[in-house]
N, C-alpha and C. Protein backbone atom coordinates (compact mmCIF):
# COMPACT_ATOMS: atom_id res chain seq x y z
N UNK A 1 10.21 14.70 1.79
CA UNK A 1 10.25 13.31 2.22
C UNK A 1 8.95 12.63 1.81
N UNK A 2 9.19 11.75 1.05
CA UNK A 2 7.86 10.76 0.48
C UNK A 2 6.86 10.42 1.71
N UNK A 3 5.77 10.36 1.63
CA UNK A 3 4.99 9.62 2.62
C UNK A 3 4.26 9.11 2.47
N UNK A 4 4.16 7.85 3.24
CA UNK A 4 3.83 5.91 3.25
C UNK A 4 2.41 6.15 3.99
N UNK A 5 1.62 5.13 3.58
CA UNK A 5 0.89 4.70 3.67
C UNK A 5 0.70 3.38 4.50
N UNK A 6 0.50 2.21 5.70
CA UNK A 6 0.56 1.29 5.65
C UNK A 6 -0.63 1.26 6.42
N UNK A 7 -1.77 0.19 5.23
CA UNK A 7 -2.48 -0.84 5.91
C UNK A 7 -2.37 -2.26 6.05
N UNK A 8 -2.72 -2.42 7.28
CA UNK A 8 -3.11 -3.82 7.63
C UNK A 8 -3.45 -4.16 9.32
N UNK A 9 -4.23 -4.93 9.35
CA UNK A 9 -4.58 -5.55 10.19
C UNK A 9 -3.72 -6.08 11.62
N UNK A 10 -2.86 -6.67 11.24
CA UNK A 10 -1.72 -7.09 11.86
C UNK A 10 -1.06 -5.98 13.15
N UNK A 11 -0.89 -5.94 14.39
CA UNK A 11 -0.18 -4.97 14.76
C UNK A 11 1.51 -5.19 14.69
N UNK A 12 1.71 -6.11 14.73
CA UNK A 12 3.30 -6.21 14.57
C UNK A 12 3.64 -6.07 13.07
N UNK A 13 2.85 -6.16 12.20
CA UNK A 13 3.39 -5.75 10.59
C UNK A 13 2.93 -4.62 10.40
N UNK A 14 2.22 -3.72 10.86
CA UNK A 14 1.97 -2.40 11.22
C UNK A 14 3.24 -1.70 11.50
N UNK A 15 3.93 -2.52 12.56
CA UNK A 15 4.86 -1.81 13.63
C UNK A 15 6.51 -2.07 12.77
N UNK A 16 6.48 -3.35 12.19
CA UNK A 16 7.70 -3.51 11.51
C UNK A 16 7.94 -2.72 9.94
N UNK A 17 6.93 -2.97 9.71
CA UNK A 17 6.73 -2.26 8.05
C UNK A 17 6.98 -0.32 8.39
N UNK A 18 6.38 0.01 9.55
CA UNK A 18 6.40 1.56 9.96
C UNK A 18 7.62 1.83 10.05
N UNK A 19 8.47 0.96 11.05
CA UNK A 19 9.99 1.02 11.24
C UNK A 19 10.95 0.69 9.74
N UNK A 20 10.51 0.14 9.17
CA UNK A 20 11.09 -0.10 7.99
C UNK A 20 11.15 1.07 7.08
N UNK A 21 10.50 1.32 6.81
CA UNK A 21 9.96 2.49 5.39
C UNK A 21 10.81 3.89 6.20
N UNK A 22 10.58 4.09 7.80
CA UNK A 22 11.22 5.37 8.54
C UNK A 22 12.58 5.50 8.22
N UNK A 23 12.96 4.24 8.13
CA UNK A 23 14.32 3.35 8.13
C UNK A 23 15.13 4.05 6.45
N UNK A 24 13.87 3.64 5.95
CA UNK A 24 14.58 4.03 4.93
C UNK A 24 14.26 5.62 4.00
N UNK A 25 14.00 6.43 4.46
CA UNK A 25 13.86 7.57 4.87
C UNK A 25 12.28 8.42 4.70
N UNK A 26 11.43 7.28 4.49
CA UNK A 26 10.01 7.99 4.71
C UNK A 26 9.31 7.92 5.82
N UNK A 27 8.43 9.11 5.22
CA UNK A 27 7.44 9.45 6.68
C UNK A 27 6.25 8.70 6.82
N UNK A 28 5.79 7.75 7.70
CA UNK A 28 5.11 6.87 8.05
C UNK A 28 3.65 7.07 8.75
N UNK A 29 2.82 7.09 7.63
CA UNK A 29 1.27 6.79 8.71
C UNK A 29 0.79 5.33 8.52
N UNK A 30 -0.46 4.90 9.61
CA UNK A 30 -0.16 3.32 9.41
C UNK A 30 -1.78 3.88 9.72
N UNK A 31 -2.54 2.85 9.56
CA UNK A 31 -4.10 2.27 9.49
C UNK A 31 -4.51 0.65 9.85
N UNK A 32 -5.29 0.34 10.35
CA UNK A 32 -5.20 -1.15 10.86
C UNK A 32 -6.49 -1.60 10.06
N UNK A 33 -7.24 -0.42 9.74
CA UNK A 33 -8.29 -1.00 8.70
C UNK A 33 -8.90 -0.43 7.28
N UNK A 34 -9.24 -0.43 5.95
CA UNK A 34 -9.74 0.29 5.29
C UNK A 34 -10.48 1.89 5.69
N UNK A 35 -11.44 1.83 6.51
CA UNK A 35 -12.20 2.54 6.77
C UNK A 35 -11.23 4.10 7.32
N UNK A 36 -10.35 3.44 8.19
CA UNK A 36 -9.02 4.02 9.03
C UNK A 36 -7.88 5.09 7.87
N UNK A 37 -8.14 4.11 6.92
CA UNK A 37 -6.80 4.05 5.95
C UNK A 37 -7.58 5.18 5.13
N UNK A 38 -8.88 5.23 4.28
CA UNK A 38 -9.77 6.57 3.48
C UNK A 38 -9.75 7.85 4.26
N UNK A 39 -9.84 7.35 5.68
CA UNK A 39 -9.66 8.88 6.33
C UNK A 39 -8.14 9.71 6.00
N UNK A 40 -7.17 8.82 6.61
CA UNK A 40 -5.90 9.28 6.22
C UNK A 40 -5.45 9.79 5.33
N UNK A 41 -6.07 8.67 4.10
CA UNK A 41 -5.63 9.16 2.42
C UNK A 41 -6.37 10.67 2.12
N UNK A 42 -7.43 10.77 2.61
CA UNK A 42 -8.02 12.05 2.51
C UNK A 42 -7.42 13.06 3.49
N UNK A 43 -6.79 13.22 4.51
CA UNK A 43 -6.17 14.19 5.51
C UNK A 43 -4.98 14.50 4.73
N UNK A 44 -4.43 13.37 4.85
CA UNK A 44 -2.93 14.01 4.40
C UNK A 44 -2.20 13.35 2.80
N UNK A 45 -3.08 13.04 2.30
CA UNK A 45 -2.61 12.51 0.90
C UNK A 45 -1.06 11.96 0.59
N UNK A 46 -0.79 10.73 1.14
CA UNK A 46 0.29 9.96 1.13
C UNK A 46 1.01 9.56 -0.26
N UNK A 47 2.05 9.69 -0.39
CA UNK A 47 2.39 9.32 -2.03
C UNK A 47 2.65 7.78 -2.25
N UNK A 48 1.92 7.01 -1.18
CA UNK A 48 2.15 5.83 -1.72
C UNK A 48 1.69 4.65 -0.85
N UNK A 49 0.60 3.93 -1.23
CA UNK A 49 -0.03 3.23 -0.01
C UNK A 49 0.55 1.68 -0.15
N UNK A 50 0.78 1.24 1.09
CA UNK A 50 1.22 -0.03 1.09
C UNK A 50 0.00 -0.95 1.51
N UNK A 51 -0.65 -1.79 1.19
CA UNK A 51 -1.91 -2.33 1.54
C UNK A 51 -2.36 -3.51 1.40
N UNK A 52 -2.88 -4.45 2.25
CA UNK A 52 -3.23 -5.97 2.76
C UNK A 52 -4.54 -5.74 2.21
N UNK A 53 -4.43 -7.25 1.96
CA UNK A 53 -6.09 -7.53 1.32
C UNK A 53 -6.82 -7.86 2.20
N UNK A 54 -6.48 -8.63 3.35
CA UNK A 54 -7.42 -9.48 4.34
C UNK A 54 -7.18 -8.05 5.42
N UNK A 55 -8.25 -7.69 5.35
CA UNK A 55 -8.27 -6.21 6.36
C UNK A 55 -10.52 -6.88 6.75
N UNK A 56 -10.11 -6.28 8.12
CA UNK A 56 -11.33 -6.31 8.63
C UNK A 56 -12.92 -5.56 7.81
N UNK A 57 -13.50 -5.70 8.04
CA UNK A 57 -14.70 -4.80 7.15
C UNK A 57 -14.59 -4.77 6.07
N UNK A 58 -14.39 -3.18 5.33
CA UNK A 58 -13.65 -3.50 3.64
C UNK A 58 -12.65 -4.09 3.31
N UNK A 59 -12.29 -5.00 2.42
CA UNK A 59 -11.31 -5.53 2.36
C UNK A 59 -10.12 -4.76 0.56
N UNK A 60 -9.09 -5.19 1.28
CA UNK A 60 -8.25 -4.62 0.36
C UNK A 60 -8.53 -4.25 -1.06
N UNK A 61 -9.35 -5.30 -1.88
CA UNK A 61 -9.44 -5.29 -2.97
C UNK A 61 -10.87 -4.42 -3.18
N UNK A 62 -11.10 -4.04 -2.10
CA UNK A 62 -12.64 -3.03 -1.90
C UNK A 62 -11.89 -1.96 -1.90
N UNK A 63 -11.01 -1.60 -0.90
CA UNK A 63 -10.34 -0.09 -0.74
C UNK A 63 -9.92 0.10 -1.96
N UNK A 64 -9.21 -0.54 -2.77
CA UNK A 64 -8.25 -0.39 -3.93
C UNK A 64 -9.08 0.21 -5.13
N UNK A 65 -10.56 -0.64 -5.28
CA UNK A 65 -11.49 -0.81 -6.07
C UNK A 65 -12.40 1.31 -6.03
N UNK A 66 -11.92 1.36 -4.41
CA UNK A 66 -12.92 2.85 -4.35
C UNK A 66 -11.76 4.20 -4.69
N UNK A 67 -10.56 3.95 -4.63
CA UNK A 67 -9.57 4.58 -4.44
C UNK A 67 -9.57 4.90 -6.39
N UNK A 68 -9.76 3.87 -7.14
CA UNK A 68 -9.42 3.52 -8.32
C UNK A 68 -10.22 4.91 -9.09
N UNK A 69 -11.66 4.10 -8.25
CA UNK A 69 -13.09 5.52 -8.70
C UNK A 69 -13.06 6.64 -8.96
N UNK A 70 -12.43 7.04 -7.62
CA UNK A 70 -12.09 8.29 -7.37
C UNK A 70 -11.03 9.51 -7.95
N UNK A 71 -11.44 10.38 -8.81
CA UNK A 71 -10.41 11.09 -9.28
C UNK A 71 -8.98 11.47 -8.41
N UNK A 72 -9.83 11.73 -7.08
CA UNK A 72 -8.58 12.27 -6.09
C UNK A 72 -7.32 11.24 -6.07
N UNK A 73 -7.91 10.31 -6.10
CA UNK A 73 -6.69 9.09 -5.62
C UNK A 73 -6.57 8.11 -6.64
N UNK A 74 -7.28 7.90 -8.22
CA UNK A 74 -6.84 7.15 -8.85
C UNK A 74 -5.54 6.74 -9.37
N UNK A 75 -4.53 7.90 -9.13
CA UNK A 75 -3.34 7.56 -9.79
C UNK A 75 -2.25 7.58 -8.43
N UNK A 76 -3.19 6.85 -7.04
CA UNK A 76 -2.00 7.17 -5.81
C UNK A 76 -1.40 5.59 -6.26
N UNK A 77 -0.31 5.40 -5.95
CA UNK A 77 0.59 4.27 -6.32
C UNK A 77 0.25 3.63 -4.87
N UNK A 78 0.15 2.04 -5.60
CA UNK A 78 -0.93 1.06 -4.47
C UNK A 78 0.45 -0.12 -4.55
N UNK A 79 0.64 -0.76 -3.71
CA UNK A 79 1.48 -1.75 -3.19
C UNK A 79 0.55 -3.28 -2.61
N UNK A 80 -0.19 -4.19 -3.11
CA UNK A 80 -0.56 -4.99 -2.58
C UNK A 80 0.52 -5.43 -2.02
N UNK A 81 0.11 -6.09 -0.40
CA UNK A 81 1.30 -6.94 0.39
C UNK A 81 0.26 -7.35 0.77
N UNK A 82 0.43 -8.40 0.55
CA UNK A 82 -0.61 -9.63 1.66
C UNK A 82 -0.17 -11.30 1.82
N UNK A 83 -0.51 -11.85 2.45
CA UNK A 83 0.07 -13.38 2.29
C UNK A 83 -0.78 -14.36 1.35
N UNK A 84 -1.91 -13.73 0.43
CA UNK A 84 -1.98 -14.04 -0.64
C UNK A 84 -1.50 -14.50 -1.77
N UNK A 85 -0.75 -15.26 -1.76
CA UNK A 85 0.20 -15.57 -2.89
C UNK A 85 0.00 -16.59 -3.82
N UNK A 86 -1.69 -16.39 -4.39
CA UNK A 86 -1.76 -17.50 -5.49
C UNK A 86 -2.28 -16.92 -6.50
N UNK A 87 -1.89 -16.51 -7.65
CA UNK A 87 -1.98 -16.44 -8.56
C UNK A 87 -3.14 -15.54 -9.11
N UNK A 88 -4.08 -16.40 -8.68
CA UNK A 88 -5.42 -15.21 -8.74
C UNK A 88 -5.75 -14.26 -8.55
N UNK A 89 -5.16 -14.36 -6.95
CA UNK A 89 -5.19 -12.95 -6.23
C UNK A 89 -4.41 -12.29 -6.90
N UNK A 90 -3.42 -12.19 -7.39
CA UNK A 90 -1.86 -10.93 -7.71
C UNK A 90 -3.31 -10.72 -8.73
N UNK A 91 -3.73 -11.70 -9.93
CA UNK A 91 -4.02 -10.99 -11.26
C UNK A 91 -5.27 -10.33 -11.00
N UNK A 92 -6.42 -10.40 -9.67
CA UNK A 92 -7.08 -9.86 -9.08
C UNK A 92 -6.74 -8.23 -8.88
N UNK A 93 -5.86 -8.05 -7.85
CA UNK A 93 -5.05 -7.19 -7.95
C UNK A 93 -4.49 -6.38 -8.59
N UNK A 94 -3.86 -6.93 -9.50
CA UNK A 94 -3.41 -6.21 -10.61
C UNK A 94 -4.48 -5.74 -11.46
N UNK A 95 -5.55 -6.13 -11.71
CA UNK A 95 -6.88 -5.71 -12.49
C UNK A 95 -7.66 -4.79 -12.31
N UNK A 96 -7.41 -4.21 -10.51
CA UNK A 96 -8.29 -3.25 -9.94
C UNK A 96 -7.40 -2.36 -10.07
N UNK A 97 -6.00 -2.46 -10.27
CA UNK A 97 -5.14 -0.95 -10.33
C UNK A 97 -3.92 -0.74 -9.56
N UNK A 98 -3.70 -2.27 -8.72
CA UNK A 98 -2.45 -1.82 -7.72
C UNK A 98 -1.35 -2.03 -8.99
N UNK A 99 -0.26 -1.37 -8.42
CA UNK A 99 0.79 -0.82 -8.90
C UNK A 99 1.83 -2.06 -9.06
N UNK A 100 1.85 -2.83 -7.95
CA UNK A 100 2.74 -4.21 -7.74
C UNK A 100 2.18 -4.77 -6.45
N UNK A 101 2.99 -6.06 -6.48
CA UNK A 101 1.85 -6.83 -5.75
C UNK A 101 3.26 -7.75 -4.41
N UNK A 102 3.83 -7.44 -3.59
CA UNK A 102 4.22 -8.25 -3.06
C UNK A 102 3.60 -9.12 -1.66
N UNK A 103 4.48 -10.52 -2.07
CA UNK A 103 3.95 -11.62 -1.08
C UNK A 103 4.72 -11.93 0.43
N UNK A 104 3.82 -11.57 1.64
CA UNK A 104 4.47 -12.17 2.51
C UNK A 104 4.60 -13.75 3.03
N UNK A 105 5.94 -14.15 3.06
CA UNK A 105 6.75 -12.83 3.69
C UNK A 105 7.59 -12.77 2.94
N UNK A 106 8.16 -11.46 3.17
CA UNK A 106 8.95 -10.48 1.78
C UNK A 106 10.24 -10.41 2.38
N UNK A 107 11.23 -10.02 0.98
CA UNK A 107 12.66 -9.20 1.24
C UNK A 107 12.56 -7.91 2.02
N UNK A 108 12.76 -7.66 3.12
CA UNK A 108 12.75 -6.12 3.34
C UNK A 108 13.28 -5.65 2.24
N UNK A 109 14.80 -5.41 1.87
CA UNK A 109 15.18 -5.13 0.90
C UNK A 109 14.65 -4.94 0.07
N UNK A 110 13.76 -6.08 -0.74
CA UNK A 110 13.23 -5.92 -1.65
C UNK A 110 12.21 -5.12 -1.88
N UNK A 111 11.26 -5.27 -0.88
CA UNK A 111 10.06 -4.26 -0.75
C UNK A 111 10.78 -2.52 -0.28
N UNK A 112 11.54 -2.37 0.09
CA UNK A 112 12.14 -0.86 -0.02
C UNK A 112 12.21 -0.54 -1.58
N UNK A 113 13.07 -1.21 -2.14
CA UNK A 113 13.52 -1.17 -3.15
C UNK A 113 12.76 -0.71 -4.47
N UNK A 114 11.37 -1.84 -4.16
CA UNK A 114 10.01 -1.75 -5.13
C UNK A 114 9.81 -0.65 -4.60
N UNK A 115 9.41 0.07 -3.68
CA UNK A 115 9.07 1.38 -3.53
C UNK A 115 9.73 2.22 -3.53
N UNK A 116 10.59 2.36 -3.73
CA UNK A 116 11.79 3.53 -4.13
C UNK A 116 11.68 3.95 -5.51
N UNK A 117 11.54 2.64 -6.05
CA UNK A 117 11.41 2.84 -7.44
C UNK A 117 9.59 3.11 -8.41
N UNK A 118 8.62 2.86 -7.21
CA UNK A 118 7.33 2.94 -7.69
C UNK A 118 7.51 4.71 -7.41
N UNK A 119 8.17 4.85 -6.55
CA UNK A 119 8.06 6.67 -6.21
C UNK A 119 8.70 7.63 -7.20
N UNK A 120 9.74 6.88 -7.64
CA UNK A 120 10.80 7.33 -8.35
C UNK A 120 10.06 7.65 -9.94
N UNK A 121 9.45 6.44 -10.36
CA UNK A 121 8.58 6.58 -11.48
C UNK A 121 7.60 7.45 -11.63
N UNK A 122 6.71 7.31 -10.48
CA UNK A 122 5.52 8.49 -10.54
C UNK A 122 5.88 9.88 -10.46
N UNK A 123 6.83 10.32 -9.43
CA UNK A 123 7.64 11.24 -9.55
C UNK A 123 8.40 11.66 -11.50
N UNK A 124 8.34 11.31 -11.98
CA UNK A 124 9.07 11.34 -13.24
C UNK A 124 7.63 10.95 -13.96
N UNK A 125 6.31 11.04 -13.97
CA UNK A 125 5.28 11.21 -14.08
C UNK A 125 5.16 10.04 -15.21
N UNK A 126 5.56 8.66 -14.97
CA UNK A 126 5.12 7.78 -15.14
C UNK A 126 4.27 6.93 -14.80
């Protein structure tokens, strides 16, 4: 069973995004901040982080930026979600290494979907 990653700040998009991803048959750890979220990625090495930019302390495009560095985790498949949705930010984003970039607020659907298929790819060692 794949296992998720979710940061952010938010406790109710913590709590809906957790139920979501369970929902659709992965195993769910959640983080409310960067700092939270490096410990995790290092304990149990998640195949796939879902992650907000506006996070307390480090901010998303910091976590993404150290994750990138790092041999251990440069090739973990990164999901920007944030309510960022101008332009800059995605190509921001996209420049440090995330994988895809969705905007809240999102398709559930859709965001399953993108990750089914970001797993599906890396898995098939794309």
């Amino acid at each position: 069973m794949p296992h998720v990653l979710v940061v952010d700040d938010e406790p109710n998009i913590l709590l809906s995004l957790e139920f979501l991803m369970q929902q659709a048959g992965f195993s769910v750890a959640t983080a409310p901040d960067a700092e939270q979220a490096l410990e995790l990625i290092h304990q149990q090495c998640p195949d796939l982080l879902l992650l907000d930019i506006s996070l307390p302390g480090m901010s998303g495009f910091d976590l993404l930026e150290r994750l990138r560095a790092a041999e251990a985790t440069r090739k973990l498949p990164v999901v920007m979600l944030t309510a960022h949705g101008r332009e800059v930010e995605k190509e921001k984003g996209m420049a440090l290494g995330a994988n895809d970039y969705v905007t809240k607020p999102f398709s559930t659907r859709e965001l399953v979907s993108r990750v089914q298929a970001l797993l599906a790819d890396t898995q098939q060692g794309g």
